[in-house]
C-alpha atoms as a PDB file:
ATOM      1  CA  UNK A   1       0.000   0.000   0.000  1.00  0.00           C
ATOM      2  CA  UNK A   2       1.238   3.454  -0.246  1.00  0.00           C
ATOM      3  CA  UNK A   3       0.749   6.195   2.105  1.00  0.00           C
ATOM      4  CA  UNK A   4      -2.266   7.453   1.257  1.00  0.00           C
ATOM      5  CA  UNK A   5      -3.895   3.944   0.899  1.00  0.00           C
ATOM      6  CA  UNK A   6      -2.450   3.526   5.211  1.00  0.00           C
ATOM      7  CA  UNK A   7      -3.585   7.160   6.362  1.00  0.00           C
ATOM      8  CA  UNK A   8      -6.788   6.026   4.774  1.00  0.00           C
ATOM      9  CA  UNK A   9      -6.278   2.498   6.532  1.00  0.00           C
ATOM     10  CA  UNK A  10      -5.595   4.024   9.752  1.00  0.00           C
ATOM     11  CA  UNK A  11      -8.762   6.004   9.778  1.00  0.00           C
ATOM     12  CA  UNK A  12     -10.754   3.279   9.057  1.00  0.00           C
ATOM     13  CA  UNK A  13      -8.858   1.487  12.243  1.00  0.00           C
ATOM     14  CA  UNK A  14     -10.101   4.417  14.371  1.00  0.00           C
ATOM     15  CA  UNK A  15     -14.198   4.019  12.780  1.00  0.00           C
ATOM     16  CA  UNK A  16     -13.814   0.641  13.866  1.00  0.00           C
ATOM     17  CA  UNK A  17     -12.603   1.160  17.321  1.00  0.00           C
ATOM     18  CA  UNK A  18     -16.165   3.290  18.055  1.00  0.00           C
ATOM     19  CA  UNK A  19     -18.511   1.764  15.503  1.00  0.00           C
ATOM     20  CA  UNK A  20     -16.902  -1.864  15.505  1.00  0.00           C
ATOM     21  CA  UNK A  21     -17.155  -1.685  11.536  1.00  0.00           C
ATOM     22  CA  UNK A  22     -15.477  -0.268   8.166  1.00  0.00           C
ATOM     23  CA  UNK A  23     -16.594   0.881   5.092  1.00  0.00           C
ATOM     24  CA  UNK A  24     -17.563  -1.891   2.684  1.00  0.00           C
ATOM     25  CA  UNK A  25     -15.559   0.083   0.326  1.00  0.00           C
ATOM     26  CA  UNK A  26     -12.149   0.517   1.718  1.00  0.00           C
ATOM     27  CA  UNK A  27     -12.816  -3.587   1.995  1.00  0.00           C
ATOM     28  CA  UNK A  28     -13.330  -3.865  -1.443  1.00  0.00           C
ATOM     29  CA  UNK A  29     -10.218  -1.780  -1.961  1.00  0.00           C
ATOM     30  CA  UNK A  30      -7.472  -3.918  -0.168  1.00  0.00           C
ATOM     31  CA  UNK A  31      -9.019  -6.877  -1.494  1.00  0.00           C
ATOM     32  CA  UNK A  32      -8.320  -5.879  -4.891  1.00  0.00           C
ATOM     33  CA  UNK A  33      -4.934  -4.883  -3.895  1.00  0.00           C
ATOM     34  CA  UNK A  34      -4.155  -8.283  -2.825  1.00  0.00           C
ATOM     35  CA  UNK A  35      -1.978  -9.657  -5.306  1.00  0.00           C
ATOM     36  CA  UNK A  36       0.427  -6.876  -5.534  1.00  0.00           C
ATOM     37  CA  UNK A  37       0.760  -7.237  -1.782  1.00  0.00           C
ATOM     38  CA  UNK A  38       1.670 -10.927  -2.002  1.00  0.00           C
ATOM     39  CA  UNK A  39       4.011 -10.241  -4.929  1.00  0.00           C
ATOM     40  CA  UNK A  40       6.190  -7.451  -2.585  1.00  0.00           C
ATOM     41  CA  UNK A  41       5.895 -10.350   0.039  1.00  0.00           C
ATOM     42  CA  UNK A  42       7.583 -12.873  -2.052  1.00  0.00           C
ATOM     43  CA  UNK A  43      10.287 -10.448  -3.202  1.00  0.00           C
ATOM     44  CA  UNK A  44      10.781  -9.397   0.619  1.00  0.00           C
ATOM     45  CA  UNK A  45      11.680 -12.423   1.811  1.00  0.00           C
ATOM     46  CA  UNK A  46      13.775 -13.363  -0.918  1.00  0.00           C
ATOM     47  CA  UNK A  47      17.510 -14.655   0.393  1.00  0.00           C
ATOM     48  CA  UNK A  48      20.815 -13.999  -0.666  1.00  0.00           C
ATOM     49  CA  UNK A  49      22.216 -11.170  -3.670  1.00  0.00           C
ATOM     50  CA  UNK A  50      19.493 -11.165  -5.892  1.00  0.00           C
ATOM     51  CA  UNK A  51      16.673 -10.803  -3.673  1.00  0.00           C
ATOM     52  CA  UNK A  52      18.614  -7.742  -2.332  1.00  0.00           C
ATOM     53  CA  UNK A  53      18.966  -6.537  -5.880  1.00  0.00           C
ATOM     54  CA  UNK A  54      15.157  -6.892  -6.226  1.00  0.00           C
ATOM     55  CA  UNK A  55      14.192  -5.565  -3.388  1.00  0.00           C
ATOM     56  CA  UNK A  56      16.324  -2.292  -4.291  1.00  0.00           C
ATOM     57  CA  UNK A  57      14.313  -1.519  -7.936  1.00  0.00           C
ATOM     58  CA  UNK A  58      11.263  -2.065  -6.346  1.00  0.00           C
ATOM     59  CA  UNK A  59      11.739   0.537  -3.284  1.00  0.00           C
ATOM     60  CA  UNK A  60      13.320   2.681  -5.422  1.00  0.00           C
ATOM     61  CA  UNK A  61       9.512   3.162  -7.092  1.00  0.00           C
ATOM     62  CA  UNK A  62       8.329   3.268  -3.989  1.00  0.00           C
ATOM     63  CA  UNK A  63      10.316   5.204  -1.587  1.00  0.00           C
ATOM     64  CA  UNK A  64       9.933   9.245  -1.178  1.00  0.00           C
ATOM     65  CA  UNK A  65      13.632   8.921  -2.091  1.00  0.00           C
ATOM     66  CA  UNK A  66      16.500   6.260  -2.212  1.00  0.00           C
ATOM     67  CA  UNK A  67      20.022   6.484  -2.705  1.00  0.00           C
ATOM     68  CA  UNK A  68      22.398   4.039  -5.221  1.00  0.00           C
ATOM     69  CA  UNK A  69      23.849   1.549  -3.627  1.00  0.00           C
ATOM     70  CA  UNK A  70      21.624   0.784  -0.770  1.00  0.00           C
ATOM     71  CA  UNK A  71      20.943  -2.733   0.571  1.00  0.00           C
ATOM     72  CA  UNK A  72      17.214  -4.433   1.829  1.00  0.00           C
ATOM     73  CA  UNK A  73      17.936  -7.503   3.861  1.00  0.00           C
ATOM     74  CA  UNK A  74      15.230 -10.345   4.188  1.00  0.00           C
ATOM     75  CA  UNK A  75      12.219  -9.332   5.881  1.00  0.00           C
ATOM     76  CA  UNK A  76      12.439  -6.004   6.102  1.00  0.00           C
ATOM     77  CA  UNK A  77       8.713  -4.496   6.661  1.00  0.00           C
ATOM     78  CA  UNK A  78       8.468  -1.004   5.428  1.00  0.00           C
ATOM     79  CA  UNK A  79       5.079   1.346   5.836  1.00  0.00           C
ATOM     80  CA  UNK A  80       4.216   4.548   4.830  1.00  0.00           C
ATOM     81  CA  UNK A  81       7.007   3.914   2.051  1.00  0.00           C
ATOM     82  CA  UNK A  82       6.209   7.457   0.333  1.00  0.00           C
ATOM     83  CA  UNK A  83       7.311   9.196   3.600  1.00  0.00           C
ATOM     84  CA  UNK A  84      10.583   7.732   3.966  1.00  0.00           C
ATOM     85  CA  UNK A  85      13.815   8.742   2.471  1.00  0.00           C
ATOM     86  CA  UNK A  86      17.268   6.851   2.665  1.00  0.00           C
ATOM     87  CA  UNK A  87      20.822   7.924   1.268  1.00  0.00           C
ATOM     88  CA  UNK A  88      23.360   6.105  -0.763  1.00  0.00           C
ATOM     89  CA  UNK A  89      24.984   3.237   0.263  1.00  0.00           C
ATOM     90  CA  UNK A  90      23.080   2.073   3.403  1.00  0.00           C
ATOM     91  CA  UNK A  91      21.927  -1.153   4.743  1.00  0.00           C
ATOM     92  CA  UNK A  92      18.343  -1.833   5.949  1.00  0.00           C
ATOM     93  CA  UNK A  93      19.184  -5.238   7.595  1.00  0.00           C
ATOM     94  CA  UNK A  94      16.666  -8.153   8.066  1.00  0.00           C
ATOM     95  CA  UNK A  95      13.525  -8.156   9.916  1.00  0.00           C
ATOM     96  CA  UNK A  96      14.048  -4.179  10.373  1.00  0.00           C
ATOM     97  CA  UNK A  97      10.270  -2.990  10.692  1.00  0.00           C
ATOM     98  CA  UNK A  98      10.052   1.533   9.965  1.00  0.00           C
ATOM     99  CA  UNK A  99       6.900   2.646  10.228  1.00  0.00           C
ATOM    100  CA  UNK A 100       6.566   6.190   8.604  1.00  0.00           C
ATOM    101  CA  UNK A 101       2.688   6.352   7.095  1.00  0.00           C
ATOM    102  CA  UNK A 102       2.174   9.424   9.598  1.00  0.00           C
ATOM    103  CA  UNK A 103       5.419  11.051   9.822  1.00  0.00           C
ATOM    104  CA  UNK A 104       8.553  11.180   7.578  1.00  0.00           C
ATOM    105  CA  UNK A 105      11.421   8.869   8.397  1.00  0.00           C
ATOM    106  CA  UNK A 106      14.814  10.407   6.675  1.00  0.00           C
ATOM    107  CA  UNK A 107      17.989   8.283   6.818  1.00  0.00           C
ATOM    108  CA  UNK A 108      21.375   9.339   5.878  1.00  0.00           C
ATOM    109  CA  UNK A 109      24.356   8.224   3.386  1.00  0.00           C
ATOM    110  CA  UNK A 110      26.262   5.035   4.399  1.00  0.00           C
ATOM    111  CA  UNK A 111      24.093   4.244   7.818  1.00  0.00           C
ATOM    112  CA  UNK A 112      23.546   0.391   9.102  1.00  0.00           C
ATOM    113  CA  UNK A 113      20.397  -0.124  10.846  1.00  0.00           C
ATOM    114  CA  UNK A 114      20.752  -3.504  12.502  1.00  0.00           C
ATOM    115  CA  UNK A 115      18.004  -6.581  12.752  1.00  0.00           C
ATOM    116  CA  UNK A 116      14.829  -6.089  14.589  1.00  0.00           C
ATOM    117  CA  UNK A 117      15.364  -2.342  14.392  1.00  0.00           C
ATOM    118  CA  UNK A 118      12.003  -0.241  15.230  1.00  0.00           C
ATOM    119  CA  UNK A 119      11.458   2.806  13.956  1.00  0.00           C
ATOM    120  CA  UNK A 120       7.627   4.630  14.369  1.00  0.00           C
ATOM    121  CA  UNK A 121       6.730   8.172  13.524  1.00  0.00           C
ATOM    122  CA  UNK A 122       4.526  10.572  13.850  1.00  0.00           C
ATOM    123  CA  UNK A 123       6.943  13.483  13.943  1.00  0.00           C
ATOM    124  CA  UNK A 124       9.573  13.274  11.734  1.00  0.00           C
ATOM    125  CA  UNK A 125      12.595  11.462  12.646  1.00  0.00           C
ATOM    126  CA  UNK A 126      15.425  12.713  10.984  1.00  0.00           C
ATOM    127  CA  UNK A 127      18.869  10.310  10.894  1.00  0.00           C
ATOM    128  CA  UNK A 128      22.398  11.766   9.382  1.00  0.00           C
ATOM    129  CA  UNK A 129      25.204  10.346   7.375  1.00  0.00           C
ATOM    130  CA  UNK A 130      27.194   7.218   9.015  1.00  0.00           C
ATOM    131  CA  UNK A 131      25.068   6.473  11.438  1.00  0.00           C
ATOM    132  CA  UNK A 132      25.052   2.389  13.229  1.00  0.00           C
ATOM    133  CA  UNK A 133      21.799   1.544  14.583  1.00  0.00           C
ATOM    134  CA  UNK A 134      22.344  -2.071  16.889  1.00  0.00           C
ATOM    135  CA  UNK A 135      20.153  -4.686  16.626  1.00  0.00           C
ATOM    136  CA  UNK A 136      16.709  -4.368  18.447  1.00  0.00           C
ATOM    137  CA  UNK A 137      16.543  -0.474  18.751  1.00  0.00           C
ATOM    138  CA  UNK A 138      13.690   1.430  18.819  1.00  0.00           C
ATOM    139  CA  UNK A 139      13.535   4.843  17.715  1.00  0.00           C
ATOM    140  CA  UNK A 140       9.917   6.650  18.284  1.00  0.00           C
ATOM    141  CA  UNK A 141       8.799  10.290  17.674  1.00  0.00           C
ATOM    142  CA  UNK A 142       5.496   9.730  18.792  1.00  0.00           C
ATOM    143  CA  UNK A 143       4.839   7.682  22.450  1.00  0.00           C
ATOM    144  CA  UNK A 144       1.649   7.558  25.093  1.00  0.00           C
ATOM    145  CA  UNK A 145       2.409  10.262  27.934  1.00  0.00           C
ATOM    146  CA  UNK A 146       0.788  10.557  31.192  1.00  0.00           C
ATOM    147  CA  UNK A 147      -2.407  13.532  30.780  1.00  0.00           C
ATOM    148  CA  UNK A 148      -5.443  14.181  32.530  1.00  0.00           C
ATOM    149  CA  UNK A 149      -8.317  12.301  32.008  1.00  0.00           C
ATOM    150  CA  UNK A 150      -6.954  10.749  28.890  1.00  0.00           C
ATOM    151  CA  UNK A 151      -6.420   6.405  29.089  1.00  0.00           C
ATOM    152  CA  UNK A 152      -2.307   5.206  28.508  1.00  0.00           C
ATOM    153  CA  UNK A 153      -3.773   1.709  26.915  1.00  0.00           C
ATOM    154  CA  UNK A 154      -2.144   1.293  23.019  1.00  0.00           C
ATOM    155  CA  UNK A 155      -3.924   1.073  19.892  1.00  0.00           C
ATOM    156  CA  UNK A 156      -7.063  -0.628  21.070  1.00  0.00           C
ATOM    157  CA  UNK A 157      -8.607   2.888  22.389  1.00  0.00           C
ATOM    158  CA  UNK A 158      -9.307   5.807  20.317  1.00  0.00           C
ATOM    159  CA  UNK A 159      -6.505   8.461  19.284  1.00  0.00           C
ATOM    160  CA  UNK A 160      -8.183  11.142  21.081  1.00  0.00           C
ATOM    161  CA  UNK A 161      -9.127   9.685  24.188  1.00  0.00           C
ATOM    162  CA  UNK A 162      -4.887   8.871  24.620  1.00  0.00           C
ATOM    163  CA  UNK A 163      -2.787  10.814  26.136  1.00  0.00           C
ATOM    164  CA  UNK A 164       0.321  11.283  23.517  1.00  0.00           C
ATOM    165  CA  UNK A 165       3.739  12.722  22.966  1.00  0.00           C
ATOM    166  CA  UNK A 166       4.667  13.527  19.512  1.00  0.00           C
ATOM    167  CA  UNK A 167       8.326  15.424  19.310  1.00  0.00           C
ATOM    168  CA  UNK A 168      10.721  14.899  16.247  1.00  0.00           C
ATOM    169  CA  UNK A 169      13.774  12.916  16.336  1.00  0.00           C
ATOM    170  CA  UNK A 170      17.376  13.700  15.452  1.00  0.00           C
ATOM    171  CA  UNK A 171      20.294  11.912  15.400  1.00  0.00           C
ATOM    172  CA  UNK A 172      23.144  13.458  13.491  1.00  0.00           C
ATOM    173  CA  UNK A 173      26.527  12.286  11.523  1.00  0.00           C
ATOM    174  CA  UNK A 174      28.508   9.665  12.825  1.00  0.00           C
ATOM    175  CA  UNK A 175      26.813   8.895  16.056  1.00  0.00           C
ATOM    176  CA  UNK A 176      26.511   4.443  17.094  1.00  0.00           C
ATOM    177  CA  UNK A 177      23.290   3.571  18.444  1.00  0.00           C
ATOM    178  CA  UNK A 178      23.793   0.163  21.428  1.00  0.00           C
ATOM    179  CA  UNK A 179      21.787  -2.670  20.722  1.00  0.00           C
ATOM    180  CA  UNK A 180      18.342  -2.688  22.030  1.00  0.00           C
ATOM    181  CA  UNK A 181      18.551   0.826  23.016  1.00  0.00           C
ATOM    182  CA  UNK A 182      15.869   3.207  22.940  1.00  0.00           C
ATOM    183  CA  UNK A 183      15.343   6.990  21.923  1.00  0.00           C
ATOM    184  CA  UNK A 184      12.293   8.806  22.815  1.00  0.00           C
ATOM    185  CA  UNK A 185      10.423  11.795  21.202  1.00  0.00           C
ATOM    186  CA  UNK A 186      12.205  15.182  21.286  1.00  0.00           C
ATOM    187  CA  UNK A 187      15.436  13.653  22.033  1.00  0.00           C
ATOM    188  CA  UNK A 188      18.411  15.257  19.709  1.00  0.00           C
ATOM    189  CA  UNK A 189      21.598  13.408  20.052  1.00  0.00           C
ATOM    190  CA  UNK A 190      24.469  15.193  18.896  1.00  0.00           C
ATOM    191  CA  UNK A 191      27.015  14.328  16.429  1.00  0.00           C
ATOM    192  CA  UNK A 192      29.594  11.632  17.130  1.00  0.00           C
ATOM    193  CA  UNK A 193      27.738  10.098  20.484  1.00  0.00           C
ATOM    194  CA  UNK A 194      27.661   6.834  21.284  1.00  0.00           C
ATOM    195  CA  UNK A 195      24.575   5.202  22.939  1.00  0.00           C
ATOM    196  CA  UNK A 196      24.916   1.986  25.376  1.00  0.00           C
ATOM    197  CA  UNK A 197      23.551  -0.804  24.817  1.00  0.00           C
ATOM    198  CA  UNK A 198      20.096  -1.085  26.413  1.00  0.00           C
ATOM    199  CA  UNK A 199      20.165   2.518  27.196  1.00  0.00           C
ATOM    200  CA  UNK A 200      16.492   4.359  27.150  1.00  0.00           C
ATOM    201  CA  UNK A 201      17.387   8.396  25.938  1.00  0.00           C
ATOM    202  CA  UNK A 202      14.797  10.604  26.716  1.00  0.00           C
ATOM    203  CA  UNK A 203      16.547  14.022  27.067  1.00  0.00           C
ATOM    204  CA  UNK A 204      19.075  15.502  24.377  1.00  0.00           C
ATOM    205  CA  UNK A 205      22.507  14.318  23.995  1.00  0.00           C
ATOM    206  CA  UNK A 206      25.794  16.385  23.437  1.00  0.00           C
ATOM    207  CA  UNK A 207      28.144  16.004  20.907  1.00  0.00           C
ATOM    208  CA  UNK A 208      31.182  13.836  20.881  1.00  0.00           C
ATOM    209  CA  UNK A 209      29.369  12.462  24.457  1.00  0.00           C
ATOM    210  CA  UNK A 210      29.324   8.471  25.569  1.00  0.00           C
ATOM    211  CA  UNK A 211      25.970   8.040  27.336  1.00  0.00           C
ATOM    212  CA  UNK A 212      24.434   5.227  29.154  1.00  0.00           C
ATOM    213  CA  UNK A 213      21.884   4.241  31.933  1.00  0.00           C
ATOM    214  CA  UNK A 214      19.130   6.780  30.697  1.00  0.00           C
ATOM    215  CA  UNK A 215      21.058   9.492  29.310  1.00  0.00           C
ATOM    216  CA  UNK A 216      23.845   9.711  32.131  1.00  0.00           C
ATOM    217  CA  UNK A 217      26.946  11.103  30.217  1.00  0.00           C
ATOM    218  CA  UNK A 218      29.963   8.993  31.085  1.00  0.00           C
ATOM    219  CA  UNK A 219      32.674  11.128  29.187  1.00  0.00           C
ATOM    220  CA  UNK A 220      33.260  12.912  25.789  1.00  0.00           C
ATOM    221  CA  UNK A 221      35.196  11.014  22.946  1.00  0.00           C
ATOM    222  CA  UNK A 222      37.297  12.736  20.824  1.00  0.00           C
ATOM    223  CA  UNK A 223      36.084  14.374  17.051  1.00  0.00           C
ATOM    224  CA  UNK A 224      36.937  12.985  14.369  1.00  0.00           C
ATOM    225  CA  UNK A 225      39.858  14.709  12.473  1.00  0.00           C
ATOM    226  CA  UNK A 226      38.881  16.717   9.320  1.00  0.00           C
ATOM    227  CA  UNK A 227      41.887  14.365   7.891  1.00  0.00           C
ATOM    228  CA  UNK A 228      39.976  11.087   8.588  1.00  0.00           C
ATOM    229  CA  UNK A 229      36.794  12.897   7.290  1.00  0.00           C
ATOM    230  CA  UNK A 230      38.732  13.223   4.014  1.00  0.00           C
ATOM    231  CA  UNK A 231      39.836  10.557   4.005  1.00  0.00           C
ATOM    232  CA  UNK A 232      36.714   8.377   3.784  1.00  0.00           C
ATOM    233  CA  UNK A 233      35.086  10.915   1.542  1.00  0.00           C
ATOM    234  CA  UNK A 234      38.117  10.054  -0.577  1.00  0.00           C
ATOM    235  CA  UNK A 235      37.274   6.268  -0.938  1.00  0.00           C
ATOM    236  CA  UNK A 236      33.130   7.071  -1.056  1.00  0.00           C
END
């Protein structure tokens, strides 16, 4: 589906949850878009070289924009494909699920987002050049927030009886993302950090900082060197 086929999806969610029914319609509609669903399926979890080949001509009709040279590992689930945008030369590795159908998803030039990543937006989140995303992180601009007289259960209630927090996302050049770590709406983490493993970020981050155990900064690394920058532009 593209993104105006899941906006119009996730409306018809919300009729259901307070009229327990959908248009006959919209039915009729992803019925008849069956096949080329089950097609993208096949191609999706198609191993080895040439199912990554594949899988690259057919998001680059279907992404907002893609960059040569990019790599889709098996299983990679992608939604809202219009409002995402990835660079040249970075891997999407398997089972990575990005959910962008109500907020744009942008990811830089020569990035690796690892297995079982999680990316959801509502506000856009926004990911520079050479970034390393470890496997099982979760990256969210939008998240359920404690309100008055609003309910903190998940998708099964209606949108505007939740209490939400919707903040864009950015994580600039060169910063390394732990596995299984997780960054929260609003949260800016500066160039060249490094997140710990397991690590939940829900305030801003410095640049050049190494942060674990909810944000605590441990100690700055040193910047790269203009000559090491030049160098690697030299060879990409």
């Amino acid at each position: 589906m593209n993104s105006d086929n899941y906006i119009e999806e996730y409306k018809q969610f919300q009729k259901y949850l307070r009229t327990g029914s959908v248009s006959f319609k919209f039915i009729l509609k992803v019925i008849g878009q069956f096949p080329s669903e089950l097609l993208v399926s096949f191609f999706r979890n198609l191993s080895g070289p040439i199912g990554m080949r594949l899988r690259f001509y057919i998001y680059k009709l279907k992404l907002g924009g893609l960059g040569d040279g990019s790599l889709f590992d098996i299983g990679v689930n992608l939604v809202g494909v219009k409002n995402l945008y990835i660079g040249k030369k970075s891997w999407i590795d398997s089972y990575v699920c990005i959910s962008a159908y109500l907020g744009t998803i942008q990811i830089g030039d020569n990035c690796h987002v690892g297995s079982h990543v999680v990316m959801g937006s509502r506000e856009p989140i926004i990911i520079g050049n050479r970034v390393g995303i470890g496997a099982g992180a979760k990256i969210y601009s939008n998240t359920e927030k404690i309100q008055n007289d609003k309910f903190l259960a998940g998708p099964m209630i209606p949108e505007d009886l939740k209490g939400f927090f919707s903040k864009k996302v950015v994580i600039e050049d060169d910063v390394l993302i732990g596995a299984n770590a997780v960054i929260l709406p609003g949260v800016t983490i500066g160039r060249g950090s490094v997140i710990g493993a397991n690590s939940i970020i829900t305030e801003s981050v410095e640049p050049w900082s190494v942060v674990i155990e909810r944000g605590k900064k441990i100690y700055h690394r040193p910047p790269l060197s203009d000559n090491t920058i030049e160098k690697f532009n030299h060879v990409n």
